[in-house]
PDB file of N, CA and C in Angstrom:
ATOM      1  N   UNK A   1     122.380 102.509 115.766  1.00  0.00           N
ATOM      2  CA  UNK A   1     122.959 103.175 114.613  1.00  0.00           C
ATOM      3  C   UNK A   1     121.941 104.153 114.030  1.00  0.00           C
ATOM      4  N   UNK A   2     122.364 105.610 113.874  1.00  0.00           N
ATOM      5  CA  UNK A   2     121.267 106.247 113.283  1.00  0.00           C
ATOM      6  C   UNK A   2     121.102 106.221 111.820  1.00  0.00           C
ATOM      7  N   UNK A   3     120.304 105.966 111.141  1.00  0.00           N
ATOM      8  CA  UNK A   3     119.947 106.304 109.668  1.00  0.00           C
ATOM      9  C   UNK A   3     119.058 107.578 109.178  1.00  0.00           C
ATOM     10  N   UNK A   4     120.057 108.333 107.884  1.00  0.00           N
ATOM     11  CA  UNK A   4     119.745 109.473 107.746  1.00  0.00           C
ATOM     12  C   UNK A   4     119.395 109.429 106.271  1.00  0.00           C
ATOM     13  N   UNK A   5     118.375 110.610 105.635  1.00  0.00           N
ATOM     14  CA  UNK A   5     117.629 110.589 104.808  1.00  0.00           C
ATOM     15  C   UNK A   5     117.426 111.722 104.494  1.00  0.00           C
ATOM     16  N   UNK A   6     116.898 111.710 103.071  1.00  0.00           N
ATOM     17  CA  UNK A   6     116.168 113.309 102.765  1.00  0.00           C
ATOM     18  C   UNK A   6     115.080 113.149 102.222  1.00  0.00           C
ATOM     19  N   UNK A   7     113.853 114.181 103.009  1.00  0.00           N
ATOM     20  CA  UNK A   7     113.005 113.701 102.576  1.00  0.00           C
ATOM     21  C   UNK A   7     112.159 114.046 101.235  1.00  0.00           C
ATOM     22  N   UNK A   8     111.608 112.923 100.381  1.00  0.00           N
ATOM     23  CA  UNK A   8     111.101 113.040  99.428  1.00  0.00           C
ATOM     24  C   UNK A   8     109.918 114.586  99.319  1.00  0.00           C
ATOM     25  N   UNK A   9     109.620 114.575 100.238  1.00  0.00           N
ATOM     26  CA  UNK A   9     108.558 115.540  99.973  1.00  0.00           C
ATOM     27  C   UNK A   9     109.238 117.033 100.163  1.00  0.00           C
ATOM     28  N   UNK A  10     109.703 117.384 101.010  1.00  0.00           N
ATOM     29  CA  UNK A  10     110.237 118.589 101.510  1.00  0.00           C
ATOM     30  C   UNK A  10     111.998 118.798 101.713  1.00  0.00           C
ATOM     31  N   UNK A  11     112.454 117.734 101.115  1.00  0.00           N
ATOM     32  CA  UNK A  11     113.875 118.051 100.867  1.00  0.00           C
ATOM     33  C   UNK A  11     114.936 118.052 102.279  1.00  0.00           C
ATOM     34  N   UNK A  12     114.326 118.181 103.208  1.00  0.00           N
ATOM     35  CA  UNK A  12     115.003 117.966 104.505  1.00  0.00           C
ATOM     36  C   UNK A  12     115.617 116.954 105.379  1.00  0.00           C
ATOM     37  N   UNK A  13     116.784 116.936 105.269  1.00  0.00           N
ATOM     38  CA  UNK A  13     117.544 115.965 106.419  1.00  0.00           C
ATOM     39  C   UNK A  13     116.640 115.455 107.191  1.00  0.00           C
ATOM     40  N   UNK A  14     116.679 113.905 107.497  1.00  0.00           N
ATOM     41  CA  UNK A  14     116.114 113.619 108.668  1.00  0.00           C
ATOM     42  C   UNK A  14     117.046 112.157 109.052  1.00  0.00           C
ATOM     43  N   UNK A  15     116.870 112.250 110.651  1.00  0.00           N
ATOM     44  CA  UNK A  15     117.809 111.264 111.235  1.00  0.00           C
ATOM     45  C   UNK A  15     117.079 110.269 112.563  1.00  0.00           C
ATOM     46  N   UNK A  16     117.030 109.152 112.490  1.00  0.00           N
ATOM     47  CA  UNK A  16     115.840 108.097 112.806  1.00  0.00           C
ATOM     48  C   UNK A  16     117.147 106.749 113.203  1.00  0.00           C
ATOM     49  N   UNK A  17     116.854 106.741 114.593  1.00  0.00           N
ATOM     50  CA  UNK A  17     117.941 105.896 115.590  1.00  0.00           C
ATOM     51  C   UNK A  17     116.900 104.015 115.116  1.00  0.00           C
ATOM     52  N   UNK A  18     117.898 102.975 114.836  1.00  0.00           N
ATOM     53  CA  UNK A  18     117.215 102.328 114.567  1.00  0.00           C
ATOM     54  C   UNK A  18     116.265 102.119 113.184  1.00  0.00           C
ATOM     55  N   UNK A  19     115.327 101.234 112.745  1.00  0.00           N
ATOM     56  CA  UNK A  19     114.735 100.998 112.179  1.00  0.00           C
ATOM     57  C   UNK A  19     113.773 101.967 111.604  1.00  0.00           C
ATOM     58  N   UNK A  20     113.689 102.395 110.502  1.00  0.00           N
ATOM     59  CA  UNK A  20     112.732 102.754 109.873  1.00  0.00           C
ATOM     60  C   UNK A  20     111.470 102.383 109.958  1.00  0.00           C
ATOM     61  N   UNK A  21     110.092 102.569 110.495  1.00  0.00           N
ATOM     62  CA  UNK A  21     109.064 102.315 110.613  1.00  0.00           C
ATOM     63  C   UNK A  21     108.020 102.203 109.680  1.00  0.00           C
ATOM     64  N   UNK A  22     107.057 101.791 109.483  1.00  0.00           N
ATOM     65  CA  UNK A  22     105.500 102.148 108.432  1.00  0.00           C
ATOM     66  C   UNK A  22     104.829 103.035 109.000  1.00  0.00           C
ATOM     67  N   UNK A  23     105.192 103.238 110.261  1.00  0.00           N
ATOM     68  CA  UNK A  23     104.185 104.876 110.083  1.00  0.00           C
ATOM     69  C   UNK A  23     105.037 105.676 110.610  1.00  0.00           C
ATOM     70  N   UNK A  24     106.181 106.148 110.483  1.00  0.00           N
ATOM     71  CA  UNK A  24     107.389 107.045 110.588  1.00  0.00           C
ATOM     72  C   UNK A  24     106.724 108.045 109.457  1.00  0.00           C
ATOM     73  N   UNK A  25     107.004 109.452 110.021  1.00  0.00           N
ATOM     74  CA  UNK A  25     106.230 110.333 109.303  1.00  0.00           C
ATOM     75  C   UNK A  25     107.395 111.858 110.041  1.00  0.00           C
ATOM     76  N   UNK A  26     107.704 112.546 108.215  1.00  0.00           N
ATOM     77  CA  UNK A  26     108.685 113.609 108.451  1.00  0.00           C
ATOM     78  C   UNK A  26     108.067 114.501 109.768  1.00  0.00           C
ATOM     79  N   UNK A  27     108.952 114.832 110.469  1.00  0.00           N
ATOM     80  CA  UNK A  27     108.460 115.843 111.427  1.00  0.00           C
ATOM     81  C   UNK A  27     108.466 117.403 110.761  1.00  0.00           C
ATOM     82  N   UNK A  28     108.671 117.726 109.203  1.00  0.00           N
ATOM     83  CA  UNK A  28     108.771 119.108 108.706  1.00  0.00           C
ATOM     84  C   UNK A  28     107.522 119.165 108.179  1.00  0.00           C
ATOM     85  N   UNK A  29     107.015 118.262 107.230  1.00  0.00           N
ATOM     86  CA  UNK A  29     105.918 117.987 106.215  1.00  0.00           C
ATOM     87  C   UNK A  29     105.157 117.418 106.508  1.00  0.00           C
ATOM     88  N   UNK A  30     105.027 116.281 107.941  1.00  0.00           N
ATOM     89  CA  UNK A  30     104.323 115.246 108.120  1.00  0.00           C
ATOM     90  C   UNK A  30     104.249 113.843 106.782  1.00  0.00           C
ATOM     91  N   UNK A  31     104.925 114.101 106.026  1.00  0.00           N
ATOM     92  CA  UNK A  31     104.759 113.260 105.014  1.00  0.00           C
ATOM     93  C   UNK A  31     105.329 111.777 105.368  1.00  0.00           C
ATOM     94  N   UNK A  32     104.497 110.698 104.811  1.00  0.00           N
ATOM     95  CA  UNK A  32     105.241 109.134 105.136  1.00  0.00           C
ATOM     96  C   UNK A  32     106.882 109.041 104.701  1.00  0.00           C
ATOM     97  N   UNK A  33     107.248 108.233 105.530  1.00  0.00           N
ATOM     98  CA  UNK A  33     108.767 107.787 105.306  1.00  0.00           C
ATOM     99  C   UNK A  33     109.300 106.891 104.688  1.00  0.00           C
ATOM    100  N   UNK A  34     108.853 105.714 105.347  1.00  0.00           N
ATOM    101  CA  UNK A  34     108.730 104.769 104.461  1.00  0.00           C
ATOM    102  C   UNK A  34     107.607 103.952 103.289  1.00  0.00           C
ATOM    103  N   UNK A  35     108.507 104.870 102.208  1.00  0.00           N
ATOM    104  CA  UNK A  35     108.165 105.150 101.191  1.00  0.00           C
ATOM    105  C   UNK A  35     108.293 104.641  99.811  1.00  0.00           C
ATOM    106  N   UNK A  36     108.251 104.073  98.556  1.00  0.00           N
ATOM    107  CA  UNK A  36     109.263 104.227  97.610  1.00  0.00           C
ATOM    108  C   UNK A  36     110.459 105.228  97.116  1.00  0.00           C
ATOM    109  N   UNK A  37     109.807 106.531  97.134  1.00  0.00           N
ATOM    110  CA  UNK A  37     110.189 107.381  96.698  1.00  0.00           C
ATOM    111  C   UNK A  37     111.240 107.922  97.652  1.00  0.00           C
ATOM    112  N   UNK A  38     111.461 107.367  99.153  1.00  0.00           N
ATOM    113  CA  UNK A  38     112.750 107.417  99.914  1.00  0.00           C
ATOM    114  C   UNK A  38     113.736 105.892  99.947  1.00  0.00           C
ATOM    115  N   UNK A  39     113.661 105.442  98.752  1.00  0.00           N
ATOM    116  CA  UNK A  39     114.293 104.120  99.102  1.00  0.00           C
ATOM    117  C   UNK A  39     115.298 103.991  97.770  1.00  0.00           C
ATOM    118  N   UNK A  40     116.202 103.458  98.423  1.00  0.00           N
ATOM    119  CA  UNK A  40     117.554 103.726  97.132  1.00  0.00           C
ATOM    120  C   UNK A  40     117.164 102.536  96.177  1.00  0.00           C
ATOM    121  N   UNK A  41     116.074 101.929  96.216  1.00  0.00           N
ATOM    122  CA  UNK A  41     115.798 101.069  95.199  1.00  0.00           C
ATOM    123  C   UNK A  41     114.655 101.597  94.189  1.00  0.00           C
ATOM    124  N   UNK A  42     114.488 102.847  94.287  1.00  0.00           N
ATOM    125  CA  UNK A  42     113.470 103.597  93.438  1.00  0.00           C
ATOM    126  C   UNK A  42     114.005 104.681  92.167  1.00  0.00           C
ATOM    127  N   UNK A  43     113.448 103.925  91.118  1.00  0.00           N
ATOM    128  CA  UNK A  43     114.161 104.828  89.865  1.00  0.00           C
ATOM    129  C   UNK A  43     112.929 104.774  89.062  1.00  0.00           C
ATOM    130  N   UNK A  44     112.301 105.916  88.696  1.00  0.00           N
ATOM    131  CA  UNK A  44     111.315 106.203  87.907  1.00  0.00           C
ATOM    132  C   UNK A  44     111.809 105.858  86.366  1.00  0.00           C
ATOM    133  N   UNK A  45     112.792 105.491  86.138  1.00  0.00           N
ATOM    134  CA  UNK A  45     113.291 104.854  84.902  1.00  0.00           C
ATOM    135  C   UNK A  45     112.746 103.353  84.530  1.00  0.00           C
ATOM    136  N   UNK A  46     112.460 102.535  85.664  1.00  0.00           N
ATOM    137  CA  UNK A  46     112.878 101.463  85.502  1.00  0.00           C
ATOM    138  C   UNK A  46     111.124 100.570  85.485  1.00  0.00           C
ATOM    139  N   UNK A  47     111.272  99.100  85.377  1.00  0.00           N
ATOM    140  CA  UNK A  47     109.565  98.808  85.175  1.00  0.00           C
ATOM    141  C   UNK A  47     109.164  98.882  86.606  1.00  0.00           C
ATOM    142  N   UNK A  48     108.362  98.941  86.775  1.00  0.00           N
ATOM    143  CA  UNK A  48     107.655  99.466  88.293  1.00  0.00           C
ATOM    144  C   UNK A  48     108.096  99.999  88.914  1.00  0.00           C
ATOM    145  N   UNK A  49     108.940 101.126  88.721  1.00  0.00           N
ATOM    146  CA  UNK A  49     109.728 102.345  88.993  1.00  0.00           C
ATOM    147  C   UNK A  49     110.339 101.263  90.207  1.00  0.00           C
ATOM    148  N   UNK A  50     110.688 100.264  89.784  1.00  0.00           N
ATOM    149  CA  UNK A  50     112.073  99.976  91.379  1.00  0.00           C
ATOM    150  C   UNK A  50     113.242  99.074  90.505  1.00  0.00           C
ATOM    151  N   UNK A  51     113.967  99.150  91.180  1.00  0.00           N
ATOM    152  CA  UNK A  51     115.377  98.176  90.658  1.00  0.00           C
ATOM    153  C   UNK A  51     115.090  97.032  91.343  1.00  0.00           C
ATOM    154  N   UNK A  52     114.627  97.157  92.547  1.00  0.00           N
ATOM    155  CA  UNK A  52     114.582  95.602  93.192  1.00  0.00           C
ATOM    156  C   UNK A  52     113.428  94.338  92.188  1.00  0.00           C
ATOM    157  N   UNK A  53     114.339  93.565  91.552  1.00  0.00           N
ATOM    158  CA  UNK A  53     113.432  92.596  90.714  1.00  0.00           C
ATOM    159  C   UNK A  53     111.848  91.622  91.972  1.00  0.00           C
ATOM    160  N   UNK A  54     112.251  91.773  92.908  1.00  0.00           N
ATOM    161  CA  UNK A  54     111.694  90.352  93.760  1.00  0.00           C
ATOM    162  C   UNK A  54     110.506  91.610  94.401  1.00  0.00           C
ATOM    163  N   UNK A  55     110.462  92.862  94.709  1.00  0.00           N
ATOM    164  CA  UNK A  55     109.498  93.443  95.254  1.00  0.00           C
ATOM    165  C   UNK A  55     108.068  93.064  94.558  1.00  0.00           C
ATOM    166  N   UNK A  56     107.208  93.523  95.622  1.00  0.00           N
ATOM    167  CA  UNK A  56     105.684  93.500  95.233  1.00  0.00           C
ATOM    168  C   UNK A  56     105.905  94.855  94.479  1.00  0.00           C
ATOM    169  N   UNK A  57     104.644  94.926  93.566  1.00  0.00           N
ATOM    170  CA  UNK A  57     104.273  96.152  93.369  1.00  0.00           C
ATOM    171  C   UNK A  57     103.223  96.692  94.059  1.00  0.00           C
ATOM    172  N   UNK A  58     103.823  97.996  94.214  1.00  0.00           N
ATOM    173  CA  UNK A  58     103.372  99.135  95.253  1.00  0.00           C
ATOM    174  C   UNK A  58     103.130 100.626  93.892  1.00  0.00           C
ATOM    175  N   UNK A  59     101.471 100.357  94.096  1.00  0.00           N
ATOM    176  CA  UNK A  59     101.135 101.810  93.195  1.00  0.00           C
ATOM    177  C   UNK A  59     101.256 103.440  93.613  1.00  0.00           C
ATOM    178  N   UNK A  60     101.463 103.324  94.419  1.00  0.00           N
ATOM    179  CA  UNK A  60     101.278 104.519  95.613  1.00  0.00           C
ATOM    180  C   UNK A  60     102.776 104.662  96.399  1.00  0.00           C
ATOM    181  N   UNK A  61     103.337 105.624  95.138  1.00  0.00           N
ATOM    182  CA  UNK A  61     104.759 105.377  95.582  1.00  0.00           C
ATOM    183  C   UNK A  61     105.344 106.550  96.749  1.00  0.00           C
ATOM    184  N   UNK A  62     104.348 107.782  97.103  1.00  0.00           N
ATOM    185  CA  UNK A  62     104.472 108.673  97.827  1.00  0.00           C
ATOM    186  C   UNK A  62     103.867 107.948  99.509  1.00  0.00           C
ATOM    187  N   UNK A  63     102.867 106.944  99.400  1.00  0.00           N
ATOM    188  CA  UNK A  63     101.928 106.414 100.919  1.00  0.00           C
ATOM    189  C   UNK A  63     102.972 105.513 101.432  1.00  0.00           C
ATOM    190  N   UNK A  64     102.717 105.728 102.624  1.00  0.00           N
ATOM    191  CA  UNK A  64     103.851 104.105 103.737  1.00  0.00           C
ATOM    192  C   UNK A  64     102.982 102.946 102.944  1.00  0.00           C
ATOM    193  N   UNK A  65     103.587 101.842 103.272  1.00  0.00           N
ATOM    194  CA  UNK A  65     103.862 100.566 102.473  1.00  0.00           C
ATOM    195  C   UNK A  65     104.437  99.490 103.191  1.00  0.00           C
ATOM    196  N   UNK A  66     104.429  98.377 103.121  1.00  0.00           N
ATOM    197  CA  UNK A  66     104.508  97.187 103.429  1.00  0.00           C
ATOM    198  C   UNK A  66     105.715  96.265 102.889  1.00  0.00           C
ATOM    199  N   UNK A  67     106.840  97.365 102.317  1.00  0.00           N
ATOM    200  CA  UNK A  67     107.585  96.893 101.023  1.00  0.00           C
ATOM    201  C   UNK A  67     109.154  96.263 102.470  1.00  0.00           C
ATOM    202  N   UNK A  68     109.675  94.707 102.051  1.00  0.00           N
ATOM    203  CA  UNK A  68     110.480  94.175 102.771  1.00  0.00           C
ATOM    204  C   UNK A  68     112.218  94.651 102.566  1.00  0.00           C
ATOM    205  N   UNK A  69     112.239  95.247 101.278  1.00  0.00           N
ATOM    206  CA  UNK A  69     113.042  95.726 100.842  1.00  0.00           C
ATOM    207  C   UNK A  69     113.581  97.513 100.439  1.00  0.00           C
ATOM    208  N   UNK A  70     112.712  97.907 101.638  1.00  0.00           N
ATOM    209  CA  UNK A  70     113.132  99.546 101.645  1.00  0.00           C
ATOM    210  C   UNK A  70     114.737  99.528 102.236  1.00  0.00           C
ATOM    211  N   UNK A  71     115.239 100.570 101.742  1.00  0.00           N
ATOM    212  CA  UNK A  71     116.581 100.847 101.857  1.00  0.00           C
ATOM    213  C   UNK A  71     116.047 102.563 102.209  1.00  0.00           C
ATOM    214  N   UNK A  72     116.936 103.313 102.827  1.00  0.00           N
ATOM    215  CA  UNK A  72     116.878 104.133 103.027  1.00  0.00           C
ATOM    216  C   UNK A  72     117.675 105.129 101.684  1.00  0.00           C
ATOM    217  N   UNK A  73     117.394 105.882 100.838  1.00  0.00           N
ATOM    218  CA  UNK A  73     117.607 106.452 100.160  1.00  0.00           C
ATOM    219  C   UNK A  73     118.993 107.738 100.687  1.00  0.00           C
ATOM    220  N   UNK A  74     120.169 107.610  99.712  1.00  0.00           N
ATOM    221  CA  UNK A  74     121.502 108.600 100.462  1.00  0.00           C
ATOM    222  C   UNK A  74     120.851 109.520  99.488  1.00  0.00           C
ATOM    223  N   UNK A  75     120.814 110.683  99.887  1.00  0.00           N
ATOM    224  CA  UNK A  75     121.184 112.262  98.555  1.00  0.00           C
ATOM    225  C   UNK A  75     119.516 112.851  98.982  1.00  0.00           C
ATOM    226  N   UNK A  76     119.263 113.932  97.785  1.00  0.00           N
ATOM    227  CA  UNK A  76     118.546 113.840  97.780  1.00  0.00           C
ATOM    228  C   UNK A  76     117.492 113.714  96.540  1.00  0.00           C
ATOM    229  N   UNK A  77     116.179 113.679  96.528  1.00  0.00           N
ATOM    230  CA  UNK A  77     115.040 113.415  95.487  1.00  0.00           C
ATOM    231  C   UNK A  77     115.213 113.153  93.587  1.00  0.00           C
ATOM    232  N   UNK A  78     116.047 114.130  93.544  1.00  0.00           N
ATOM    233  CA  UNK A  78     116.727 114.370  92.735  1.00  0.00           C
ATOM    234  C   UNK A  78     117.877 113.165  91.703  1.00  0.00           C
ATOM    235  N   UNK A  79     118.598 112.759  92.784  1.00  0.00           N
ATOM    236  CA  UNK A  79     119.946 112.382  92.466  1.00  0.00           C
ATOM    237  C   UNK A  79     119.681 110.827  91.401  1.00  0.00           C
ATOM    238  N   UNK A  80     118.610 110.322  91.839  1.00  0.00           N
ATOM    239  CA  UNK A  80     118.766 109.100  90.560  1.00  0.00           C
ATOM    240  C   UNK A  80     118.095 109.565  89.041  1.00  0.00           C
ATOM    241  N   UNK A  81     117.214 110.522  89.295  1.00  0.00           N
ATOM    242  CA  UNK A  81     116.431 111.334  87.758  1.00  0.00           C
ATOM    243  C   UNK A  81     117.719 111.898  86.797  1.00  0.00           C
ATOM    244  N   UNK A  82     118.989 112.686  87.761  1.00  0.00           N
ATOM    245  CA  UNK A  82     119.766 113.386  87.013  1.00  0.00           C
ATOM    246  C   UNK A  82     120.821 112.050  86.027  1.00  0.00           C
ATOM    247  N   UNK A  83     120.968 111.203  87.452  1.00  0.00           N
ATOM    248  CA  UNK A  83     121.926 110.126  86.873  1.00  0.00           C
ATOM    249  C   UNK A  83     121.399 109.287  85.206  1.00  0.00           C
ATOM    250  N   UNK A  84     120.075 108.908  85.439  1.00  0.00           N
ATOM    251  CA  UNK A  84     119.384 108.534  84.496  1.00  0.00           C
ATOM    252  C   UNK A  84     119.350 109.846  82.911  1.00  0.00           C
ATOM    253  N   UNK A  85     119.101 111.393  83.183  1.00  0.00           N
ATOM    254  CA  UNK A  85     119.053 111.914  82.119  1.00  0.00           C
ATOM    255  C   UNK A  85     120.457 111.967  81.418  1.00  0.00           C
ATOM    256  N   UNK A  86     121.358 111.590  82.035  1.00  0.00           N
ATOM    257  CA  UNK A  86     122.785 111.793  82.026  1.00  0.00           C
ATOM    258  C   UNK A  86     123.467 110.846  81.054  1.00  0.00           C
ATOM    259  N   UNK A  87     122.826 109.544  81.514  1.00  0.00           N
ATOM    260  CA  UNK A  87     122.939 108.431  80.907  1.00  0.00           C
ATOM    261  C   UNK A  87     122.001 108.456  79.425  1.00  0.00           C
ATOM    262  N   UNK A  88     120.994 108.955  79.343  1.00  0.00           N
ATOM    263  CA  UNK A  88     120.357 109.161  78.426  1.00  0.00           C
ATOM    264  C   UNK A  88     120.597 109.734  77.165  1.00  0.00           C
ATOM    265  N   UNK A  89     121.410 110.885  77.942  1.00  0.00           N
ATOM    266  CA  UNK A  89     121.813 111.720  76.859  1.00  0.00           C
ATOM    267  C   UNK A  89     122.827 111.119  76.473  1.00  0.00           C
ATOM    268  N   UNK A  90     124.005 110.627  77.126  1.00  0.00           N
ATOM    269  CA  UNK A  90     124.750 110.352  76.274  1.00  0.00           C
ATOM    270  C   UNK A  90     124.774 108.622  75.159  1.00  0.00           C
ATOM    271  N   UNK A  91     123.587 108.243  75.454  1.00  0.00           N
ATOM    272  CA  UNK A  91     122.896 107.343  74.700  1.00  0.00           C
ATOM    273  C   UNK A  91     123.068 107.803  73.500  1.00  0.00           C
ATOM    274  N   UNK A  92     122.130 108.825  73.679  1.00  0.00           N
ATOM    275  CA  UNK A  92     121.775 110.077  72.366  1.00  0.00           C
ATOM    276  C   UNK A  92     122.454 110.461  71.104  1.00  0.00           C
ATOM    277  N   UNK A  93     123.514 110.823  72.136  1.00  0.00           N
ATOM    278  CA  UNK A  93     124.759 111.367  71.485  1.00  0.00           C
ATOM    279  C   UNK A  93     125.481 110.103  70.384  1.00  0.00           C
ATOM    280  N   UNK A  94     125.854 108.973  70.874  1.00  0.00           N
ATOM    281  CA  UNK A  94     126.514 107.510  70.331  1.00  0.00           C
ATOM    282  C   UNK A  94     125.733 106.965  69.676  1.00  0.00           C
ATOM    283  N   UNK A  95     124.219 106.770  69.881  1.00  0.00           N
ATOM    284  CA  UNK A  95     123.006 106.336  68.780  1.00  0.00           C
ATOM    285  C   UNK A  95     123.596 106.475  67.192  1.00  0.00           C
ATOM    286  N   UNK A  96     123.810 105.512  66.441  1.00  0.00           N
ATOM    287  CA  UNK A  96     123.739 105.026  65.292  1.00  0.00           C
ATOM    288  C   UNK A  96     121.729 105.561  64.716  1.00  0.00           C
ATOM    289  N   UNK A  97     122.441 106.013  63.499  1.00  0.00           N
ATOM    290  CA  UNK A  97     120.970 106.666  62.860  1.00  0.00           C
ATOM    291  C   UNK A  97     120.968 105.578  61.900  1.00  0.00           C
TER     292      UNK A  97
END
């Protein structure tokens, strides 16, 4: 089954037959893959920028990693920051003064 991605660093499609690796590295940027910052469990919103409660923490959210719970991230770089300001704002808006 192939799994497809965009990558954190350079924004580009990429498509990887099988398993995601720890030293899988973009063929545009050379940049690591498995990553935080390519994993649909990564939200710079949240406490140790991940949703997954049970992960280690990983400081080095751009370096490959050791993390058991990478998911491959759908969209791209972008798409959980907008969801979050979105939500924010309309926090904002309903906030009792």
């Amino acid at each position: 089954m192939d799994t497809k991605l965009v990558c954190f660093s350079c924004n580009k499609e990429l498509t990887f037959t099988g398993l995601i690796g720890r030293r899988e590295e973009c063929p545009h940027c050379r940049a690591d893959v498995h990553v935080c910052k390519n994993c649909e469990h990564y939200d710079s919103k949240v406490y140790n920028e991940c949703r997954e409660t049970q992960a280690d923490v990983v400081r080095e959210k751009d370096r490959a990693n050791f993390c058991d719970y990478f998911s491959p991230r759908k969209g791209g770089p972008g798409t959980i920051d907008k969801a979050a300001a979105l939500r924010a704002a309309a926090e904002a808006l309903f906030k009792k003064s």
